[in-house]
C-alpha atoms as a PDB file:
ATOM      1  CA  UNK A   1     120.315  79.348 142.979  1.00  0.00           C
ATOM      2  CA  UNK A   2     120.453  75.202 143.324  1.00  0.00           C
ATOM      3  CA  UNK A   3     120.250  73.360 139.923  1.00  0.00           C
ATOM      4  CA  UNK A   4     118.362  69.776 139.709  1.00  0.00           C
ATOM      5  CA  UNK A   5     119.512  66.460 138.014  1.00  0.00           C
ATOM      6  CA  UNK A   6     116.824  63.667 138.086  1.00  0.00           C
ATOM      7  CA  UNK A   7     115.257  61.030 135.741  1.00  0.00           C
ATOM      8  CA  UNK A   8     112.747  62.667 133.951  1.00  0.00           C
ATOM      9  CA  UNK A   9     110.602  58.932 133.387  1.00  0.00           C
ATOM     10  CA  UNK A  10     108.770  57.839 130.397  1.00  0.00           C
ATOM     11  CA  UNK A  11     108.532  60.235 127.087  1.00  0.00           C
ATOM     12  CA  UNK A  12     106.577  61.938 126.091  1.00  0.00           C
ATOM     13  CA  UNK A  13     105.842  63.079 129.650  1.00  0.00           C
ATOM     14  CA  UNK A  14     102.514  64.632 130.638  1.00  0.00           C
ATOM     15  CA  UNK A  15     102.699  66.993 132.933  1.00  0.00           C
ATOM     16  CA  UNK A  16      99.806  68.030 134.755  1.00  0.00           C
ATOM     17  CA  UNK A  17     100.067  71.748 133.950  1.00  0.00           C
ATOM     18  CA  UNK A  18      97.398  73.563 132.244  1.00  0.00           C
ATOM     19  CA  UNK A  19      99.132  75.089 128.570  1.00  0.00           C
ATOM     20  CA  UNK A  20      97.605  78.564 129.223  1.00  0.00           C
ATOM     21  CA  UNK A  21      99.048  78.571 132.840  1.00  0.00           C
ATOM     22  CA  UNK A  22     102.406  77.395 131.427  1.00  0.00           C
ATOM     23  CA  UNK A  23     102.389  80.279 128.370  1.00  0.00           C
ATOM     24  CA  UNK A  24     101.165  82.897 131.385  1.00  0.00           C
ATOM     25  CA  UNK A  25     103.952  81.788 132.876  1.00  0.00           C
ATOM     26  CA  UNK A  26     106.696  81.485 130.015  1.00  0.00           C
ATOM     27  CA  UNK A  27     105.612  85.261 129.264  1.00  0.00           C
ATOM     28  CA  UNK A  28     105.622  87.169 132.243  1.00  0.00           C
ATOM     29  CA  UNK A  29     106.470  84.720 134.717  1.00  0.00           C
ATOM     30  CA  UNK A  30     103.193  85.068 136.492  1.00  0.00           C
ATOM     31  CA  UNK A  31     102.838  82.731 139.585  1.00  0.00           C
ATOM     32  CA  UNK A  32     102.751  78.723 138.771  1.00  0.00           C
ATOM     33  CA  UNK A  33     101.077  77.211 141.507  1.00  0.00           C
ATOM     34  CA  UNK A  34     103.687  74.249 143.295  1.00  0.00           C
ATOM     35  CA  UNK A  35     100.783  71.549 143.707  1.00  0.00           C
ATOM     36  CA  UNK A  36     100.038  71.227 139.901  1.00  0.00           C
ATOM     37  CA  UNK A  37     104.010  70.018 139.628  1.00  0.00           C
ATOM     38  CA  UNK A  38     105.173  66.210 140.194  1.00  0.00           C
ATOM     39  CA  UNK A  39     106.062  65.347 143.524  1.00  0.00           C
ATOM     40  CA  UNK A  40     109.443  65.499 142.544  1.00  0.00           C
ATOM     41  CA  UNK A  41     109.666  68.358 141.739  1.00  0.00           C
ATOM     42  CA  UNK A  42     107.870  69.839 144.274  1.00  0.00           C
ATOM     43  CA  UNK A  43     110.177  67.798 147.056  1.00  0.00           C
ATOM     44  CA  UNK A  44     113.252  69.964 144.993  1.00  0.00           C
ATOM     45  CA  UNK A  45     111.469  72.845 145.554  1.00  0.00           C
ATOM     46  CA  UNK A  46     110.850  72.249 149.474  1.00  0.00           C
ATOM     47  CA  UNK A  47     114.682  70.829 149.679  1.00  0.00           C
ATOM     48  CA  UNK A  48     116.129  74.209 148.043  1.00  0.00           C
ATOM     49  CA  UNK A  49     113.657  76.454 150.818  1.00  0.00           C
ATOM     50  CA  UNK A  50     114.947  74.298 153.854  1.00  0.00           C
ATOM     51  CA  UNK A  51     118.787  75.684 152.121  1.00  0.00           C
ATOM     52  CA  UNK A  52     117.325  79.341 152.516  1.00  0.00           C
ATOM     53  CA  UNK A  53     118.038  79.408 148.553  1.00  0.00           C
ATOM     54  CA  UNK A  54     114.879  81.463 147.005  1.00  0.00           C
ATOM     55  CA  UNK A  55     115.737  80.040 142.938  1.00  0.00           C
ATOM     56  CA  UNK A  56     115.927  76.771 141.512  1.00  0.00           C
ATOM     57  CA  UNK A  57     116.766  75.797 138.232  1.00  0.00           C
ATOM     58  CA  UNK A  58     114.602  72.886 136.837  1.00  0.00           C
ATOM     59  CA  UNK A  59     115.460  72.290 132.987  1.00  0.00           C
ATOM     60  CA  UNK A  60     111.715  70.552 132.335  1.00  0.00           C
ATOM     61  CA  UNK A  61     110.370  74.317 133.411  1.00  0.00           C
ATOM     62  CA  UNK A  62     113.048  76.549 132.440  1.00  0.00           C
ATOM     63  CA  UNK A  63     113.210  74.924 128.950  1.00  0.00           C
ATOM     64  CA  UNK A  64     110.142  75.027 126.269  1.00  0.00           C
ATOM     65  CA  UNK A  65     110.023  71.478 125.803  1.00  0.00           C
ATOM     66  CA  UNK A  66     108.236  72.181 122.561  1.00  0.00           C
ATOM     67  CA  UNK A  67     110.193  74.966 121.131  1.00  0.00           C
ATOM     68  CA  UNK A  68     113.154  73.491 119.047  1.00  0.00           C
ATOM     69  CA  UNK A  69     115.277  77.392 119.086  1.00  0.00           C
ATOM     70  CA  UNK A  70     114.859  77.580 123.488  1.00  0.00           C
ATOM     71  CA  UNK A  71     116.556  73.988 123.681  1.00  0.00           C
ATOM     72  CA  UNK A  72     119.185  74.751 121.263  1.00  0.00           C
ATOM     73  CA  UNK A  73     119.822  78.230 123.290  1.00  0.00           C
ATOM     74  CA  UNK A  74     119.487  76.705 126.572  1.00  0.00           C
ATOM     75  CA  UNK A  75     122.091  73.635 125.537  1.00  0.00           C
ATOM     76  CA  UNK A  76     124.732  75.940 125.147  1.00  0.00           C
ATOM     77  CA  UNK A  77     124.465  77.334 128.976  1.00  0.00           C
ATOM     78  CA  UNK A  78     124.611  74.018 130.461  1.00  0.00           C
ATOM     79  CA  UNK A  79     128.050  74.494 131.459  1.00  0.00           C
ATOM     80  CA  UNK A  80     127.356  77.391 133.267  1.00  0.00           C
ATOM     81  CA  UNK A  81     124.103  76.421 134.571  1.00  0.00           C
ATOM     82  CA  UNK A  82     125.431  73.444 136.706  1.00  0.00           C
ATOM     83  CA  UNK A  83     129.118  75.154 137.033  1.00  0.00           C
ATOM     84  CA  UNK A  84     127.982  78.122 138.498  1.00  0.00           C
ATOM     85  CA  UNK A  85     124.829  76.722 141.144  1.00  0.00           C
ATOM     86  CA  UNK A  86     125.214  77.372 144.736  1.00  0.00           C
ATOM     87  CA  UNK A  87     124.751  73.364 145.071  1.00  0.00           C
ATOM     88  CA  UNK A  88     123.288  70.789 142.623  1.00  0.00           C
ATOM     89  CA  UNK A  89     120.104  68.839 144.701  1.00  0.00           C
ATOM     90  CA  UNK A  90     120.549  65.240 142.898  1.00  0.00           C
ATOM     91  CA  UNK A  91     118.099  62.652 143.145  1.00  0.00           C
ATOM     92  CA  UNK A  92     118.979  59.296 142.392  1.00  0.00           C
ATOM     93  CA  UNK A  93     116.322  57.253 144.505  1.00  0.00           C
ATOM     94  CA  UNK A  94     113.320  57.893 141.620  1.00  0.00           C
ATOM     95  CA  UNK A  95     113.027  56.593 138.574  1.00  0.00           C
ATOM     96  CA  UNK A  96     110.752  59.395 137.196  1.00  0.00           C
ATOM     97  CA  UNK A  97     109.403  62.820 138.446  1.00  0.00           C
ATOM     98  CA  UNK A  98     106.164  61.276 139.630  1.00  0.00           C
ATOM     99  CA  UNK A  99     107.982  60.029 142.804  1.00  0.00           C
ATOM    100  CA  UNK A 100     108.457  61.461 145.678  1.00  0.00           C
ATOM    101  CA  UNK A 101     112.106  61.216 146.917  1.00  0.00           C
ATOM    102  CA  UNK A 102     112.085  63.065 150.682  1.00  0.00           C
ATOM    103  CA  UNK A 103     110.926  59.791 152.829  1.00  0.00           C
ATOM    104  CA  UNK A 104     112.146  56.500 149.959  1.00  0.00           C
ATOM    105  CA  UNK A 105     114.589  55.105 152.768  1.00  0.00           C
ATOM    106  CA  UNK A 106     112.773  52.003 152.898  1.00  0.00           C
ATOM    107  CA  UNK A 107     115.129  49.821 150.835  1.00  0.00           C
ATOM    108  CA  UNK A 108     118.368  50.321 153.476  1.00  0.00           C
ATOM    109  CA  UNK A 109     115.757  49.969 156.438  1.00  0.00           C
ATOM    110  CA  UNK A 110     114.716  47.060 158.453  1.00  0.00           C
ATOM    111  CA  UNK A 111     112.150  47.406 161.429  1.00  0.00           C
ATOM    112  CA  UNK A 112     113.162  44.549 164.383  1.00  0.00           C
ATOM    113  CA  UNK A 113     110.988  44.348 167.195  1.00  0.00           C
ATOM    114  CA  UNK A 114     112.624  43.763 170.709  1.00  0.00           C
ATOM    115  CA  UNK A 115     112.448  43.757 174.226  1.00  0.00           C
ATOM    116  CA  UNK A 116     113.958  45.958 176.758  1.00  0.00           C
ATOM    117  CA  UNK A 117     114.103  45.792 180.560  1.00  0.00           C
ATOM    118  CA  UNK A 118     113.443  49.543 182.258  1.00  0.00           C
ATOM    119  CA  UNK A 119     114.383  49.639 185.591  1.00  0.00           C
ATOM    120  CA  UNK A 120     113.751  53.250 186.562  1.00  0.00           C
ATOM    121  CA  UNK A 121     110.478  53.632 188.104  1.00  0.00           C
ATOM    122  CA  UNK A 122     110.163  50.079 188.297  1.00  0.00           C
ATOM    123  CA  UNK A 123     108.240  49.943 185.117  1.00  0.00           C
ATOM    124  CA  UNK A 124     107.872  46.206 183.729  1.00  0.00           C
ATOM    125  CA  UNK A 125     109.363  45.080 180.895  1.00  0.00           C
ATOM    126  CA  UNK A 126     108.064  47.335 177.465  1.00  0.00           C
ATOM    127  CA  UNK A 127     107.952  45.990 173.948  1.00  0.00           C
ATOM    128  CA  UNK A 128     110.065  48.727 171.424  1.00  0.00           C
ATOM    129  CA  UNK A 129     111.084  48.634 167.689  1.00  0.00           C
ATOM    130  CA  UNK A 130     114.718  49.107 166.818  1.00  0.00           C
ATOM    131  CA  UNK A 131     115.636  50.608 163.101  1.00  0.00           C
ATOM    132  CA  UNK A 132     118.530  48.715 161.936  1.00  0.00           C
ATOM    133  CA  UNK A 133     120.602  50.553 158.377  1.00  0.00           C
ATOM    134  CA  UNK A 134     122.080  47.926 156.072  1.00  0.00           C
ATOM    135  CA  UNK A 135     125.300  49.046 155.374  1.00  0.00           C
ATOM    136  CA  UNK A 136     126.567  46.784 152.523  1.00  0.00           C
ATOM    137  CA  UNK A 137     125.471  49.537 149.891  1.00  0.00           C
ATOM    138  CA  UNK A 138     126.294  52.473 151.626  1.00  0.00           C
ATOM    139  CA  UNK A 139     124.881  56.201 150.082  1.00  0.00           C
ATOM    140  CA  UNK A 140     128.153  56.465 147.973  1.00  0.00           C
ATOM    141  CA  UNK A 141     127.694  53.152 146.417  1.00  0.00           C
ATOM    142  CA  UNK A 142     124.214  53.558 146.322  1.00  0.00           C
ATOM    143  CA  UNK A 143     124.951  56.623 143.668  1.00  0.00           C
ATOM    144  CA  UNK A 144     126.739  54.294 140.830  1.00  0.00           C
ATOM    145  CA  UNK A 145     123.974  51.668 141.379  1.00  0.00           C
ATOM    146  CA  UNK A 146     121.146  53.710 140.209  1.00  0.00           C
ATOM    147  CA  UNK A 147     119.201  54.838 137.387  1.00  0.00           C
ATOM    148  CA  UNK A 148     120.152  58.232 136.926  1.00  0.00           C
ATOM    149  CA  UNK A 149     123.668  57.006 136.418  1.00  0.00           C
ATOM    150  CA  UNK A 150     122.939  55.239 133.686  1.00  0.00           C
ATOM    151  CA  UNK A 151     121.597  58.473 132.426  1.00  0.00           C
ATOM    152  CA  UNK A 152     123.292  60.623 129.390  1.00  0.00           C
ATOM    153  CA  UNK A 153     122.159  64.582 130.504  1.00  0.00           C
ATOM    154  CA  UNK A 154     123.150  63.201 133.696  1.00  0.00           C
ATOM    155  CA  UNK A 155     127.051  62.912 133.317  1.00  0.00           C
ATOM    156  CA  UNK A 156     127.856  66.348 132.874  1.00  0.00           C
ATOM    157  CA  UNK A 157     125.505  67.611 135.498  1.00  0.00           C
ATOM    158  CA  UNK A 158     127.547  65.964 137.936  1.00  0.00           C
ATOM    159  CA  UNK A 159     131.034  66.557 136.444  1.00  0.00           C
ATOM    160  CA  UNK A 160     130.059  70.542 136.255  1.00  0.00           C
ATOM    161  CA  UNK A 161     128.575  70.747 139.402  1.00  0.00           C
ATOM    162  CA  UNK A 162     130.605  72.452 142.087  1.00  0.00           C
ATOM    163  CA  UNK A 163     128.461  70.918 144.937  1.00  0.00           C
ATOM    164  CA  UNK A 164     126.039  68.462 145.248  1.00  0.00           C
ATOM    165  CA  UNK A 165     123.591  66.530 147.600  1.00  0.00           C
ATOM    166  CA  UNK A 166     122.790  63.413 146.974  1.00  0.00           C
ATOM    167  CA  UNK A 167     119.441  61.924 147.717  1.00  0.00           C
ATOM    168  CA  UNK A 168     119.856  58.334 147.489  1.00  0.00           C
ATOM    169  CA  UNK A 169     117.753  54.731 148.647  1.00  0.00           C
ATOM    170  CA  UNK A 170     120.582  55.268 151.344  1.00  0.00           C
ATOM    171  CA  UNK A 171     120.524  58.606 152.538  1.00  0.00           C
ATOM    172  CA  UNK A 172     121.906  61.740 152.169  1.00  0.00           C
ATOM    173  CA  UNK A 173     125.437  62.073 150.348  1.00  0.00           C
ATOM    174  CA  UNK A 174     126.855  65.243 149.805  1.00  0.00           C
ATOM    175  CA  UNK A 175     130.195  65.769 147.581  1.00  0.00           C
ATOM    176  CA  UNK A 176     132.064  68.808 146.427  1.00  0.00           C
ATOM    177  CA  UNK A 177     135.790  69.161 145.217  1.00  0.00           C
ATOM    178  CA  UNK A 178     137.354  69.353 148.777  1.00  0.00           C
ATOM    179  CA  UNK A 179     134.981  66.501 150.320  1.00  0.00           C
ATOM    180  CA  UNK A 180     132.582  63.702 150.444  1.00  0.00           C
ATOM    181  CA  UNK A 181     130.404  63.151 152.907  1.00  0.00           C
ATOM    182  CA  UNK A 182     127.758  61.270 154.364  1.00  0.00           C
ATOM    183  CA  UNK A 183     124.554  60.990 156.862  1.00  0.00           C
ATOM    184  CA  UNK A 184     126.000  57.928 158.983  1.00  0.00           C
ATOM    185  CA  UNK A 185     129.160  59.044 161.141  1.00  0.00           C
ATOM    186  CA  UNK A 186     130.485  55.039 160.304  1.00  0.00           C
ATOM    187  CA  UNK A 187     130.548  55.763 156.806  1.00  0.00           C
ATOM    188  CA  UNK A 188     132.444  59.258 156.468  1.00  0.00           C
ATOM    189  CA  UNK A 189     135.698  57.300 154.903  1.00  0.00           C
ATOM    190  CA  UNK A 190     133.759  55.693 152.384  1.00  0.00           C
ATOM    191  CA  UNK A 191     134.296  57.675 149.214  1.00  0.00           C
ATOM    192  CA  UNK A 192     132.041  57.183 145.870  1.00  0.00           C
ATOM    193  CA  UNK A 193     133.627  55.571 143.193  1.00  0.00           C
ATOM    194  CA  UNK A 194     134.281  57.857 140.304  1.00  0.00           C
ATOM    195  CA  UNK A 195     136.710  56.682 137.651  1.00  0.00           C
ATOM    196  CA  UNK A 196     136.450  60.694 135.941  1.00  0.00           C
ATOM    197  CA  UNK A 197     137.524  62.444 139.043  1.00  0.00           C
ATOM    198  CA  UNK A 198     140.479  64.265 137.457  1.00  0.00           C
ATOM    199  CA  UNK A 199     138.919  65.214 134.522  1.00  0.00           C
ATOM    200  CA  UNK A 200     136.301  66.348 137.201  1.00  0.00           C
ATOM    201  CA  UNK A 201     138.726  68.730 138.827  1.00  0.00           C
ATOM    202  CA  UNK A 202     140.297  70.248 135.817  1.00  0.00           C
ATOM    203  CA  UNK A 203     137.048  71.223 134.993  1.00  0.00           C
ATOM    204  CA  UNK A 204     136.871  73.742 137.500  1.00  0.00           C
ATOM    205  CA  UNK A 205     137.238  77.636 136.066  1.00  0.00           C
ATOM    206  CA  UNK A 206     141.245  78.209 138.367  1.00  0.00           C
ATOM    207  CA  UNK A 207     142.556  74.340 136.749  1.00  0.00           C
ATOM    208  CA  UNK A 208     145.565  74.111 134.156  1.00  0.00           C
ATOM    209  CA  UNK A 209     146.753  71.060 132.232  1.00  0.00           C
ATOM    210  CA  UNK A 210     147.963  70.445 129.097  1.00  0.00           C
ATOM    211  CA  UNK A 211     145.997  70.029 125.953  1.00  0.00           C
ATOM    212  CA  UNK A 212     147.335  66.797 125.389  1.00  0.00           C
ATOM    213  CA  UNK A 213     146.044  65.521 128.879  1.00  0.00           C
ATOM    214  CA  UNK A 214     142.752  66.899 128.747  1.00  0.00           C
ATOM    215  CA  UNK A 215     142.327  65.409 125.150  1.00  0.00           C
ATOM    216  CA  UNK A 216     143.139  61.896 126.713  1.00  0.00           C
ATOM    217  CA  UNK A 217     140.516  62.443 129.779  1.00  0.00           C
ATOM    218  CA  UNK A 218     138.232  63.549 127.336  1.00  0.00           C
ATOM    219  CA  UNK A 219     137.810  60.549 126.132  1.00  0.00           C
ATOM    220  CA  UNK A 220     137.326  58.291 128.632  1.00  0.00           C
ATOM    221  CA  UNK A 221     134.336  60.945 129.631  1.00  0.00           C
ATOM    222  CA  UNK A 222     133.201  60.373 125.821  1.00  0.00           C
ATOM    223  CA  UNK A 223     133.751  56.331 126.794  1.00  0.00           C
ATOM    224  CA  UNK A 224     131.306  56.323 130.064  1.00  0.00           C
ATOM    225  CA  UNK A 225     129.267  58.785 128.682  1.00  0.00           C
ATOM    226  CA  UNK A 226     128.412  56.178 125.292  1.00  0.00           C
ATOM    227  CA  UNK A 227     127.420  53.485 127.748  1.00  0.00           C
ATOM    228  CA  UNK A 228     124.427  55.763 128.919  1.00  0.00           C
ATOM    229  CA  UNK A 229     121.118  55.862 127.608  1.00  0.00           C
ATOM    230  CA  UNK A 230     118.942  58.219 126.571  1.00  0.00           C
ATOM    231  CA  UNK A 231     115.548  58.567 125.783  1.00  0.00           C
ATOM    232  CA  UNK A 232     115.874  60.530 122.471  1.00  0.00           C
ATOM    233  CA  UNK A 233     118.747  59.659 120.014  1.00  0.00           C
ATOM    234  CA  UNK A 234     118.763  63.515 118.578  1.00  0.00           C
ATOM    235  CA  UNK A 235     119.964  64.317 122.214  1.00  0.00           C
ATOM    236  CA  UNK A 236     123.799  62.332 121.861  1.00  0.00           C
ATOM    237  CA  UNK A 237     125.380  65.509 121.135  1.00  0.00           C
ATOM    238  CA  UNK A 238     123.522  68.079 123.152  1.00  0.00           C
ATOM    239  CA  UNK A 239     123.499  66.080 126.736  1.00  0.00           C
ATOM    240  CA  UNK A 240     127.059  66.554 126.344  1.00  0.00           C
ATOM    241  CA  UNK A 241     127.892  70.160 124.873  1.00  0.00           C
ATOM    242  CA  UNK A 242     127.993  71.804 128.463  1.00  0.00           C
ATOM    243  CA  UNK A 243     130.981  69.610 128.993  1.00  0.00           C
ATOM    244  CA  UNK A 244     132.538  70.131 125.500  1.00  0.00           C
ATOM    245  CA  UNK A 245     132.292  73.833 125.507  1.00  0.00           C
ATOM    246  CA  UNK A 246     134.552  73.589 129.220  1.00  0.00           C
ATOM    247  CA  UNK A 247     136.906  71.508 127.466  1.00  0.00           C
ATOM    248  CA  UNK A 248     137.316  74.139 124.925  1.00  0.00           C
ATOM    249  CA  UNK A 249     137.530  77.056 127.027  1.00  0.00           C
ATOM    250  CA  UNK A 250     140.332  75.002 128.823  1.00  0.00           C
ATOM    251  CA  UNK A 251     142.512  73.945 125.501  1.00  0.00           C
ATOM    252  CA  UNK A 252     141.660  77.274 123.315  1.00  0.00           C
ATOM    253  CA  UNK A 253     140.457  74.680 120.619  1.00  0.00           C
ATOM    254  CA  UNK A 254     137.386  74.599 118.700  1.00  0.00           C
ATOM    255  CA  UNK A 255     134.473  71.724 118.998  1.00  0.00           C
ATOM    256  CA  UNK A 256     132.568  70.445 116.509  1.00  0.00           C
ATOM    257  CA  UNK A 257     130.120  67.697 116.433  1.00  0.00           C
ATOM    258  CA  UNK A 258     132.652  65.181 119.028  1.00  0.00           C
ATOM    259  CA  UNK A 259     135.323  66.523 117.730  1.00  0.00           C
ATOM    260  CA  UNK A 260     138.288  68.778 118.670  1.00  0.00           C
ATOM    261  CA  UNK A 261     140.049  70.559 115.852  1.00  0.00           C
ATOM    262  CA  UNK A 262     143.939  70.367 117.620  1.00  0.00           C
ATOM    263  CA  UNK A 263     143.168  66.944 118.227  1.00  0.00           C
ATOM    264  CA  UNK A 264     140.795  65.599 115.400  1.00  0.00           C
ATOM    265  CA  UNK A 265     143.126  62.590 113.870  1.00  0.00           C
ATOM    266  CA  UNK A 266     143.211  60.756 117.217  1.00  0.00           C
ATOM    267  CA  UNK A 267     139.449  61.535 117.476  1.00  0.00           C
ATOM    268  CA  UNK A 268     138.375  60.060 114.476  1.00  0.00           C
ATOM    269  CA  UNK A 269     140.744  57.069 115.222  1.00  0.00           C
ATOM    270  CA  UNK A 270     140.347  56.266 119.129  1.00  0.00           C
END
């Protein structure tokens, strides 16, 4: 299955889906027709199909939004949710899930009309349009410029993701823990800035560090992740259990509410 990270938009959000076609669905996961979902969510949908992957894992659908119990069950599998995806489809070019992200390449586009001379044939001179890219905020960059990093549910959905593809106002980016890569052959050296990227690694399930140096990277994940925003203040602490719980798992030490027990003077001072 592919997971999917994306800006939700404005809350409450109103989906256009019918509540007896959504409990139908909850109970026995009869078939929810695609073109009642937002765009966005139906692009995911078409993206994870062209990857020949048959499931997709969409937290507004495969969470009761109004069931208090579901969230706080589903919170605790976030690690493994995005850890354990084939690929994470990311979009970063929307702002909400009323957009449509498959064709927004208009912001690194310019159309410039020119002239060409074709001499086979001796056809006259014919009036074409040349597509030029802007390439001063390449798809990497483009990634740390947007929205959905400024996002808190977003951070650890990319840290825990093992692969992801990047749909962003500058084209396709794709990233895993051996890679980055983009669209444009000229921009293939041009890695995306990521200041976690160790604490990114040792997150995977075959890494081994010390407790002491996963503590400190810990904290500067704790230090981005403060600067984000999110839409609901009750969320602080659950956006950012998936990534807690792998921290534990990797020092053998037990989390509670921020804080790690084998470390818990330096996190009440830091």
């Amino acid at each position: 299955y592919v997971a999917l990270s994306y800006c939700w938009g404005r809350i409450p959000y109103n989906m256009p889906i019918k509540e007896e076609e959504m409990s139908d669905f909850k109970k026995s996961l009869a078939p929810l027709p695609v073109v009642v979902l937002p765009p966005l969510i139906r692009d995911a949908i078409e993206v994870a199909r062209r990857l020949n992957i048959n499931y997709i894992w969409i937290d507004e659908l495969c969470i009761d939004q109004t069931d208090e119990e579901d969230q706080k069950r589903e919170f605790e599998k976030m690690q493994n949710i995005y850890t354990m995806a084939y690929a994470t489809i990311i979009v970063t070019s929307c702002g909400s899930n009323q957009e449509s992200f498959r064709y927004r390449r208009k912001s690194c586009m310019t159309e410039t009309p020119f002239t060409i001379q074709l001499n086979e044939g001796g056809e006259e001179s014919k009036q074409k349009r040349l597509y030029l890219r802007l390439t001063d905020l390449p798809a990497p960059t483009f990634v740390n410029s947007t929205k959905w990093n400024t996002r808190g549910w977003t951070l650890q959905e990319d840290l825990l993701s093992r692969r992801k593809i990047f749909f962003t106002p500058g084209g396709l980016f794709f990233e895993c823990h051996e890679l980055q890569d983009v669209e444009d052959i000229n921009l293939k050296q041009m890695p995306r800035p990521l200041p976690l990227t160790w604490f990114r690694d040792k997150l995977m399930p075959d890494a081994a560090s010390k407790n002491d140096s996963i503590y400190h990277e810990w904290y500067k994940v704790v230090q981005n992740y403060s600067q984000r925003n999110l839409s609901k203040e009750s969320d602080r602490l659950p956006a950012i259990q998936g990534l807690a719980n792998r921290v534990a798992e990797m020092t053998g030490d037990k989390y509670h509410l921020g804080l790690f027990r084998g470390d818990a003077i330096r996190g009440l001072l830091w």
